[in-house]
N, C-alpha and C. Protein backbone atom coordinates (compact mmCIF):
# COMPACT_ATOMS: atom_id res chain seq x y z
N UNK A 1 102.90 146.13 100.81
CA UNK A 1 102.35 144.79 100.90
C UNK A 1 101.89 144.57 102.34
N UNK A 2 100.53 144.02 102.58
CA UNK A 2 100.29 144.08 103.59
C UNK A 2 100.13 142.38 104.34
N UNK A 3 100.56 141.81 105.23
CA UNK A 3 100.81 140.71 105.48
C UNK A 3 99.40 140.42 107.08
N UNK A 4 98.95 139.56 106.98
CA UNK A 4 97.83 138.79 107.67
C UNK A 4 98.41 139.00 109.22
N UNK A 5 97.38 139.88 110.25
CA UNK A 5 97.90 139.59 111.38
C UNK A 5 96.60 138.98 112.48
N UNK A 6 97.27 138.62 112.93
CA UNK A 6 96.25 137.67 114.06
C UNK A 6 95.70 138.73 114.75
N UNK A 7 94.53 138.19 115.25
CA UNK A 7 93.25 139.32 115.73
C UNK A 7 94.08 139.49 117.08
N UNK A 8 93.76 140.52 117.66
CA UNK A 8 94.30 140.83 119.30
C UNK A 8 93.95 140.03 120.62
N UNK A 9 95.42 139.34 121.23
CA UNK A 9 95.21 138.34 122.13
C UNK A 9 94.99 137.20 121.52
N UNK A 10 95.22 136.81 120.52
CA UNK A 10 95.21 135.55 119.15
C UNK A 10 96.74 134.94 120.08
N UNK A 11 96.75 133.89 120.13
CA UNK A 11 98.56 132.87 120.52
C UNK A 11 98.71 131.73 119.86
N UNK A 12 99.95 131.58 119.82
CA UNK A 12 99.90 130.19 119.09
C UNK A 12 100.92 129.30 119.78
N UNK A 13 100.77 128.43 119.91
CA UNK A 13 101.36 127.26 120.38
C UNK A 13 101.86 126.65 119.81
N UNK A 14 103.20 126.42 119.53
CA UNK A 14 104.15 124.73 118.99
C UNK A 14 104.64 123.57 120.07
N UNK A 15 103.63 122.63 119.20
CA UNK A 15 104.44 121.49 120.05
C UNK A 15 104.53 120.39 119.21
N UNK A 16 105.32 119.32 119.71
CA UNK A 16 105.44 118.19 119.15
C UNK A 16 105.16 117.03 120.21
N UNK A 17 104.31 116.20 118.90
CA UNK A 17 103.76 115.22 119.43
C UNK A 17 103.99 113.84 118.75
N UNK A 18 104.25 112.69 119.38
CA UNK A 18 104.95 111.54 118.62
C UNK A 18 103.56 110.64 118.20
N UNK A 19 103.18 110.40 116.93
CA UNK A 19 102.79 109.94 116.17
C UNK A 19 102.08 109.18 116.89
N UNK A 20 102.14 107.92 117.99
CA UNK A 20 101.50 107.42 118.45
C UNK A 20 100.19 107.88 119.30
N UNK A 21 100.86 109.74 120.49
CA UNK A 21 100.13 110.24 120.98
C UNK A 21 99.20 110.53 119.56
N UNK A 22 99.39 111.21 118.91
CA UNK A 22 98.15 111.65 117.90
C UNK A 22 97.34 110.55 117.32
N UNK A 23 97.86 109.65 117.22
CA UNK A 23 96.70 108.26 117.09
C UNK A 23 95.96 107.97 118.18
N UNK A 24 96.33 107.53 119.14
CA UNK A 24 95.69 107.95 120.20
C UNK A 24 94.57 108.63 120.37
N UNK A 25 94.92 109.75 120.14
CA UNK A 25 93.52 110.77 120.02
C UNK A 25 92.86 111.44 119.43
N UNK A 26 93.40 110.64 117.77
CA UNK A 26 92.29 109.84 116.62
C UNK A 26 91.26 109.28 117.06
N UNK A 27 91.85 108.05 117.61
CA UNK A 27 91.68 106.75 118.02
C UNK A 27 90.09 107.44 119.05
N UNK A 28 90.74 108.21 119.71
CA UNK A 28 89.28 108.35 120.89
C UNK A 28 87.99 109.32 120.61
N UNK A 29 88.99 110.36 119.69
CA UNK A 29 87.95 111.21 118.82
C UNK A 29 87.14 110.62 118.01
N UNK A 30 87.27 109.64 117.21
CA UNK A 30 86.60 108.52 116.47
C UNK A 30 85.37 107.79 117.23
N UNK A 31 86.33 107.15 118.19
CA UNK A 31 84.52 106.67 119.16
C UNK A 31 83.71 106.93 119.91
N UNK A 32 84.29 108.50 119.88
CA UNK A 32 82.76 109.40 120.50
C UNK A 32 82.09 109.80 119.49
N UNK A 33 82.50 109.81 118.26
CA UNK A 33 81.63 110.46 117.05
C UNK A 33 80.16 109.66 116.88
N UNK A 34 79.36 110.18 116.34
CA UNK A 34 78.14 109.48 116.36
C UNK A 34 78.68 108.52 114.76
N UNK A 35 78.10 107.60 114.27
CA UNK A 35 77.52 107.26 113.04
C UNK A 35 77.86 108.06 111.58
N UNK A 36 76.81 109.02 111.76
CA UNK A 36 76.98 109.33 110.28
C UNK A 36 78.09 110.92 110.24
N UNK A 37 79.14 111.39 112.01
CA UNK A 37 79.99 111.92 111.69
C UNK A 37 81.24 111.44 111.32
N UNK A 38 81.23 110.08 111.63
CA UNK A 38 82.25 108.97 111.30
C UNK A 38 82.50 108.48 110.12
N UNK A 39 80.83 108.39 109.58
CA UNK A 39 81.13 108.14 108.17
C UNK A 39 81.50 109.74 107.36
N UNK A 40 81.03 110.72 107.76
CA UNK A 40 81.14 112.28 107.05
C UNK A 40 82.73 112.42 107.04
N UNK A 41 83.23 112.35 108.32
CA UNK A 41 84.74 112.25 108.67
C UNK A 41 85.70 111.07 107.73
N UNK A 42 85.05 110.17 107.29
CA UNK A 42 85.90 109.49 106.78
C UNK A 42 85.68 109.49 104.93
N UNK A 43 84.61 109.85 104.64
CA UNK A 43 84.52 110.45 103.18
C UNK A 43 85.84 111.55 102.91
N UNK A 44 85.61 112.87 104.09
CA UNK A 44 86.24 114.11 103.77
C UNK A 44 87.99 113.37 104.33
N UNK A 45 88.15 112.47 104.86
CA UNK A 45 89.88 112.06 104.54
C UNK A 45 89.95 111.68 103.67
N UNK A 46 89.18 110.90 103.07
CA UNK A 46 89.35 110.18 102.06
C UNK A 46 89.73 110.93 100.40
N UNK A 47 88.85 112.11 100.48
CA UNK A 47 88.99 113.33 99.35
C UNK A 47 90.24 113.43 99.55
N UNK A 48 90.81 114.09 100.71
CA UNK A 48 92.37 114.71 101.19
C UNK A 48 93.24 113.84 100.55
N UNK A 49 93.00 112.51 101.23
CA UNK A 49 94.09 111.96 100.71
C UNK A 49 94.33 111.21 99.08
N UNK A 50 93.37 111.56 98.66
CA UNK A 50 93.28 111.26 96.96
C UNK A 50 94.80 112.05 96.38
N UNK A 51 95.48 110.93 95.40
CA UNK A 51 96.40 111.35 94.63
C UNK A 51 95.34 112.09 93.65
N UNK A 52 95.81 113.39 93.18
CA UNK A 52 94.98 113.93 92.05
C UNK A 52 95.85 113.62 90.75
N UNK A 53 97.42 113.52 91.09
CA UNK A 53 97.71 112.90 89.70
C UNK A 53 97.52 111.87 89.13
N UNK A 54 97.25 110.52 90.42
CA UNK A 54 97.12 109.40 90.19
C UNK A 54 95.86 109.36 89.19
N UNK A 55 94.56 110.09 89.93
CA UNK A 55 93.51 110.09 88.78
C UNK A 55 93.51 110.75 87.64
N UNK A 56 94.19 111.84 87.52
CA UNK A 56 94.67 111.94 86.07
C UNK A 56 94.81 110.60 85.24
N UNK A 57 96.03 110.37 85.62
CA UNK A 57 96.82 108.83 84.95
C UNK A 57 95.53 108.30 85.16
N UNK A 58 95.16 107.77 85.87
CA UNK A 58 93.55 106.69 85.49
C UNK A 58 92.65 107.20 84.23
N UNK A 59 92.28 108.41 84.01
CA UNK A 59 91.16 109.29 83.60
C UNK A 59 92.21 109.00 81.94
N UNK A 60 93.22 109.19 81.99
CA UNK A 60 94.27 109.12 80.92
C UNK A 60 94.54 107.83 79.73
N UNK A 61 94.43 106.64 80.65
CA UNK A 61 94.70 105.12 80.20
C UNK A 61 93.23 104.89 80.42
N UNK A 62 91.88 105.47 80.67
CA UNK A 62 91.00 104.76 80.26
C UNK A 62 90.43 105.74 78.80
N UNK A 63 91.11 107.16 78.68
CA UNK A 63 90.41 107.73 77.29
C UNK A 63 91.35 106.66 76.43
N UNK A 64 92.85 106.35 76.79
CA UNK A 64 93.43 105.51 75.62
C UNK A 64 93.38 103.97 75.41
N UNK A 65 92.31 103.72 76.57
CA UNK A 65 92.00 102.29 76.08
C UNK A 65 90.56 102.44 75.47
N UNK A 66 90.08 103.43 75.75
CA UNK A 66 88.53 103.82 75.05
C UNK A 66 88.78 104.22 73.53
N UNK A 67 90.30 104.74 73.39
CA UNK A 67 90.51 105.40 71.81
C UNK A 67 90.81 103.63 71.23
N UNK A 68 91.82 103.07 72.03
CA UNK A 68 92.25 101.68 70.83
C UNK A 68 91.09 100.70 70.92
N UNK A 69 90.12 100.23 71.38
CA UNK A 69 88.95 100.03 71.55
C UNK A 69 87.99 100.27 70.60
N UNK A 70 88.05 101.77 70.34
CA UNK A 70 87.22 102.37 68.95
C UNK A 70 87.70 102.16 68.10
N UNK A 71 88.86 102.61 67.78
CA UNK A 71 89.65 103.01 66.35
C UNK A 71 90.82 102.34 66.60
N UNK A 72 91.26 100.95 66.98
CA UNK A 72 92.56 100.52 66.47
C UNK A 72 92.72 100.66 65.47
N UNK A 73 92.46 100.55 63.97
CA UNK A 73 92.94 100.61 63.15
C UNK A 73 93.74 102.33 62.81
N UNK A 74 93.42 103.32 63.20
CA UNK A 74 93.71 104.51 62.95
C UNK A 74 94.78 104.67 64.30
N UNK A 75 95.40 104.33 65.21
CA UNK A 75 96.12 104.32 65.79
C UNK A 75 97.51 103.65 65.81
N UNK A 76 98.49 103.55 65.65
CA UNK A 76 99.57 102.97 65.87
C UNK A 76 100.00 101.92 66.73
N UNK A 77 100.06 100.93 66.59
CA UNK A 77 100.57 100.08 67.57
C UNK A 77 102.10 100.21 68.07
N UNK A 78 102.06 100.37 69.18
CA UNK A 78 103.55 101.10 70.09
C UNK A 78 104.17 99.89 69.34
N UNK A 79 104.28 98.58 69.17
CA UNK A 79 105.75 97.67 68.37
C UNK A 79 105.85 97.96 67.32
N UNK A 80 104.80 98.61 66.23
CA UNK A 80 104.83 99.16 65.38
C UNK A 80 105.63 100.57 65.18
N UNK A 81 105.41 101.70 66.21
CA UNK A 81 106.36 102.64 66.18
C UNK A 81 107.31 102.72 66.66
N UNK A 82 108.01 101.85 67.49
CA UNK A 82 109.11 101.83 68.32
C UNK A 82 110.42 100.79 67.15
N UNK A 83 109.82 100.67 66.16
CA UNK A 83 111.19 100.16 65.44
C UNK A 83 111.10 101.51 63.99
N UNK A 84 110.56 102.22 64.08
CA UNK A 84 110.65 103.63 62.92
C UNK A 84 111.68 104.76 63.21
């Protein structure tokens, strides 16, 4: 098995930084950006931070309000099955 090695003279650095410093320099990286990298930059967080299950569940309760919508009658009403 062969495992990924960093190209030669490659280093890496750990550090820690308290939440505020990294806003900070959000904060300044942001208002040098022009316009439309600000808006590009804030689309592509916006993807990142998407729940993908959450839209499931959305994508989910709108096929089953689109099914009782069509066809209530061929569907069950949950007070209806919850005493069977």
């Amino acid at each position: 098995m062969q495992f990924p090695v960093a190209p030669p003279g490659a280093t890496m650095a750990i550090s820690f930084r308290s939440d505020e410093e990294v806003l900070w320099k959000l904060r300044d990286k942001l208002r040098r950006m022009a316009d439309e990298e600000l808006i590009k930059f804030g689309k592509d967080v916006r993807r990142l931070a998407e729940n993908p299950f959450q839209r499931q569940l959305e994508e989910a309760r709108k096929e089953w309000k689109r099914r009782r919508k069509h066809s209530c009658s061929t569907i069950p009403d949950w007070e209806e099955t919850k005493n069977e």
